[in-house]
Protein backbone atom coordinates (compact mmCIF):
# COMPACT_ATOMS: atom_id res chain seq x y z
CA UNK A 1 74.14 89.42 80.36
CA UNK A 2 70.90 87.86 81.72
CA UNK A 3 70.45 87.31 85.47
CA UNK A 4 68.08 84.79 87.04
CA UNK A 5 66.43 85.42 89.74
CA UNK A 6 67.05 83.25 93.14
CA UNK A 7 64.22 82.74 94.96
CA UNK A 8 64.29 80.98 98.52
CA UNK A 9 61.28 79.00 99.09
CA UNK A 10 60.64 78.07 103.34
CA UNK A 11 58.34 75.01 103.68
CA UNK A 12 57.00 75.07 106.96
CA UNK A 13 55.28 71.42 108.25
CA UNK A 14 51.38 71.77 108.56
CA UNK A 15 50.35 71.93 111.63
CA UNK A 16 47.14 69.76 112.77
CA UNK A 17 45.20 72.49 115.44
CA UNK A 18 43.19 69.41 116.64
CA UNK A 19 46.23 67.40 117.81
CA UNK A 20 47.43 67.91 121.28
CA UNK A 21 51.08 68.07 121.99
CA UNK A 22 52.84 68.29 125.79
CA UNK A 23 55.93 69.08 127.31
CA UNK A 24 57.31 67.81 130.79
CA UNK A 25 58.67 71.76 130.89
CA UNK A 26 57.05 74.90 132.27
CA UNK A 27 57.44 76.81 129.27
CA UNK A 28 55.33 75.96 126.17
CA UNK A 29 57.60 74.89 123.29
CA UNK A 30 57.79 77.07 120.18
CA UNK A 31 55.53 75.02 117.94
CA UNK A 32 53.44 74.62 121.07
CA UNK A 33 52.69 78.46 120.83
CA UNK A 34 51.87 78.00 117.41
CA UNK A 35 49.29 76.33 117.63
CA UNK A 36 47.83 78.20 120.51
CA UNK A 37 48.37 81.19 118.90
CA UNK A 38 46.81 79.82 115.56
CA UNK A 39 43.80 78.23 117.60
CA UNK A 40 42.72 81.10 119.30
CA UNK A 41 43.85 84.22 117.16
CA UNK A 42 43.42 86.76 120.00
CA UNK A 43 43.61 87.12 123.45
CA UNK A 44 40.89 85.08 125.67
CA UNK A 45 39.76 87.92 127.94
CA UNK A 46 36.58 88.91 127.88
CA UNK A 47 36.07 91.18 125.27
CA UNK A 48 39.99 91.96 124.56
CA UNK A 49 40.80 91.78 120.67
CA UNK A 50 44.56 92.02 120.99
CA UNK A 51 46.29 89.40 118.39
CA UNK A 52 47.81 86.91 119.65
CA UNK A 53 50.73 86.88 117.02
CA UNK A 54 51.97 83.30 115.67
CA UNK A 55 55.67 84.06 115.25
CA UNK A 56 58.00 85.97 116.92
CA UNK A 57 58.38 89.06 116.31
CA UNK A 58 61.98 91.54 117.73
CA UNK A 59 64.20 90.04 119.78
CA UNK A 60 65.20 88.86 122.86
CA UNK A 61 63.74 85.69 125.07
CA UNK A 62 61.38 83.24 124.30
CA UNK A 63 58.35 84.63 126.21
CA UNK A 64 59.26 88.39 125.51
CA UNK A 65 59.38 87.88 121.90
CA UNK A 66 55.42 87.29 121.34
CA UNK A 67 52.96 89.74 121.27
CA UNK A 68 51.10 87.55 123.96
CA UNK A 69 52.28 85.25 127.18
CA UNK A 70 50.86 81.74 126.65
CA UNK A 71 49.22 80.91 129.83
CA UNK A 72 48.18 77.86 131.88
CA UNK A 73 44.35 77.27 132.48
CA UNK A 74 45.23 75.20 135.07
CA UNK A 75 48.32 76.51 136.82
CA UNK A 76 51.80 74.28 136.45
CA UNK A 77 52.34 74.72 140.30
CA UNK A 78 48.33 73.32 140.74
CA UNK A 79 49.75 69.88 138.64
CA UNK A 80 48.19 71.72 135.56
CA UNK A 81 50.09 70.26 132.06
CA UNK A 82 51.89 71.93 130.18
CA UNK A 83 49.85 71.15 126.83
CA UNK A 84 48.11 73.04 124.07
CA UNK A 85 44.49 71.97 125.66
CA UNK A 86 45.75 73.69 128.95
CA UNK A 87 47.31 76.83 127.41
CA UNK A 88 45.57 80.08 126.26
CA UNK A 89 46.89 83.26 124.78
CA UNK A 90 46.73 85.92 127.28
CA UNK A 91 47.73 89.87 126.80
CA UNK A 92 50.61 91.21 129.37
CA UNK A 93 47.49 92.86 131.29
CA UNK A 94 45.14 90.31 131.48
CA UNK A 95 47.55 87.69 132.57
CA UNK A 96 48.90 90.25 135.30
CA UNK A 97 45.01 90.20 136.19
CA UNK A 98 44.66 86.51 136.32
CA UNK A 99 47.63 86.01 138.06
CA UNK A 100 47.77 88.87 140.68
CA UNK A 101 44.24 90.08 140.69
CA UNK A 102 41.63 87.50 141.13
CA UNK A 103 40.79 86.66 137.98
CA UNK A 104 39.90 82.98 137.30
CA UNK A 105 39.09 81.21 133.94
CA UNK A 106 38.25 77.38 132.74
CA UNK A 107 38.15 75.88 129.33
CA UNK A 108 34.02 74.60 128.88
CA UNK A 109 33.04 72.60 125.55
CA UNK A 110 34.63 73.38 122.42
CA UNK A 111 37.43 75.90 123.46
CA UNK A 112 34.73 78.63 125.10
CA UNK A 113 36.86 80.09 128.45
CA UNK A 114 34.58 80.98 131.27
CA UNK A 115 35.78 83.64 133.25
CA UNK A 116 34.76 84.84 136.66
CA UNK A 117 35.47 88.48 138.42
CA UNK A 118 36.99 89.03 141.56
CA UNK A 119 32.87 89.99 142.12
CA UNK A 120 31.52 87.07 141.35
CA UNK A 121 30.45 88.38 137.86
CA UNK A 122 30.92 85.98 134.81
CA UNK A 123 31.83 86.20 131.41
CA UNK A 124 31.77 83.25 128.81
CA UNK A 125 34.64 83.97 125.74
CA UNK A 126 33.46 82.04 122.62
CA UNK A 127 35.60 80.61 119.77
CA UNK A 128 34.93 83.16 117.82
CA UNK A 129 36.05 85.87 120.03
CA UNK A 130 32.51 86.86 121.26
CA UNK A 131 32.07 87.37 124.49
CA UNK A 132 28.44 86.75 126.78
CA UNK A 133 28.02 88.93 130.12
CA UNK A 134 26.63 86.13 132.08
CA UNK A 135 25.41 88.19 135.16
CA UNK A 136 26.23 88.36 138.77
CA UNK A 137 25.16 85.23 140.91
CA UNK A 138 22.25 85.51 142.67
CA UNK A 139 23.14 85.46 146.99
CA UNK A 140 22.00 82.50 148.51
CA UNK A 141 18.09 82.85 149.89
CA UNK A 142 18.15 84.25 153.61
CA UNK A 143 17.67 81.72 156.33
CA UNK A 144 14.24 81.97 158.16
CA UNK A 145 15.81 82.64 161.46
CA UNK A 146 17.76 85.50 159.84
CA UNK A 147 14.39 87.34 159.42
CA UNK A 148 12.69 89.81 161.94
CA UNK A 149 9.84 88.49 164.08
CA UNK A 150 6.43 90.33 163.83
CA UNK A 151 6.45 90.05 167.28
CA UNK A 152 9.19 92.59 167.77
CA UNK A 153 7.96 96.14 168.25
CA UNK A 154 10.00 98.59 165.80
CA UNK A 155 12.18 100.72 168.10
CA UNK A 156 11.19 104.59 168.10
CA UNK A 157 13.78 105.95 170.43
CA UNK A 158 16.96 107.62 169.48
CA UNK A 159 19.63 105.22 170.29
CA UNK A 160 22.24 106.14 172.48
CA UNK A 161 25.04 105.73 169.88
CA UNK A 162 23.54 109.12 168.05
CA UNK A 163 24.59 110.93 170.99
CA UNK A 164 23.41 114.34 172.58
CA UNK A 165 25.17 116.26 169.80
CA UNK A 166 22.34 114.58 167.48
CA UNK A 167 19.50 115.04 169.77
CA UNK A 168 18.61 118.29 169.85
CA UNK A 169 16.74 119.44 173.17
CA UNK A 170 16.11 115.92 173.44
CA UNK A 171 14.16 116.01 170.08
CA UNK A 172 14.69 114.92 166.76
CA UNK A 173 15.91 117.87 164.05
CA UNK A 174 12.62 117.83 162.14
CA UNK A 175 10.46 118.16 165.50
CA UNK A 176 12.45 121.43 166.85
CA UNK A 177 10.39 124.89 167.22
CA UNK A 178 11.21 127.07 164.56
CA UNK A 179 11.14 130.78 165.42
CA UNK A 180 8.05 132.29 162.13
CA UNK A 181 8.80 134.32 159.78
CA UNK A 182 8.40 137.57 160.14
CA UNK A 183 4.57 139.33 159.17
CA UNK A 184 4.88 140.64 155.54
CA UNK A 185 5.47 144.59 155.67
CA UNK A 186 7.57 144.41 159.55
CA UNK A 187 10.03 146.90 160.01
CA UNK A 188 12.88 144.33 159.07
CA UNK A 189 11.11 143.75 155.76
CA UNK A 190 10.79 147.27 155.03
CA UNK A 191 12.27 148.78 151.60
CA UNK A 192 15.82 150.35 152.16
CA UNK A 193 16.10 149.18 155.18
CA UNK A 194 19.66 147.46 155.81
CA UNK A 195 19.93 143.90 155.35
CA UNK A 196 19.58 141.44 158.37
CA UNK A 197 23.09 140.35 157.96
């Protein structure tokens, strides 16, 4: 008796990265995440590497079910789209960080994400997944009135916040008398003598 072998073929539509699809919705659409996914292989945070899976994978919801949340660039509440040119695949901790901590991010040219610190520092994710430590902003130039005057003598005196605790005998610690050493063979120096203490 000869079996043949059944084979289930699944075609699955191409899907055009370049095309932008939208949803009135909050949530992204499954082909939506797709794409995303597909686009941008990995996580956009500086320097994280964590896939950003295509398909589901276990069970339960929608979100829950990747292995990254798809995120808004431009929040939904701020009037930002839900779209695949607004959305970016974010890990669980680096969308708690955007969303709770600080963190802020933009999409610049061809699908780089610049990111910026709670301290001002910035970070520039490329395409590629490469990441560029773009500094810390420079603080602005002082104003000229926010300069000293030469005029101004320095102040020499102990100011009165120190307090008499810190002005010993009404001099400075590194001004006080210091009682000499003793001469080199005294009676307190002497061998077998008991110690000072």
């Amino acid at each position: 008796m000869v079996r043949t072998a059944r084979r289930r073929v699944t075609v699955k539509p191409v899907i055009d990265l370049a095309a932008e699809d939208a949803t009135e919705a909050h949530p992204f659409t499954t082909a939506m995440r797709e794409k995303i996914a597909l686009r941008d292989r990995t996580c956009v945070f500086p320097y994280c590497t964590w896939p950003a899976h295509p398909y589901r994978r276990g069970v339960g919801s929608e979100e829950t079910g990747w292995s990254v949340d798809h995120d808004h660039v431009v929040a939904f509440a701020a009037g930002g789209a839900t779209s695949t040119a607004n959305g970016a695949p974010l890990c669980r901790v680096h969308h708690n960080l955007k969303t709770h901590a600080g963190w802020r991010y933009r999409v610049v040219g061809t699908r780089s994400y610049l990111w910026s610190s709670p301290h001002g520092y910035r970070y520039r994710r490329d395409r590629d997944g490469g990441t560029t430590d773009l500094g810390h902003p420079r603080p602005p130039a002082p104003s000229p009135g926010d300069w000293p005057s030469r005029a101004e003598p320095l102040s020499t005196s102990i100011p009165a916040a120190l307090g008499p605790s810190r002005r010993l005998r009404g001099r400075l610690p590194w001004e006080r008398d210091r009682a000499p050493a003793p001469p080199v063979g005294d009676a307190a120096g002497a061998v077998g003598s008991a110690p000072p203490f």
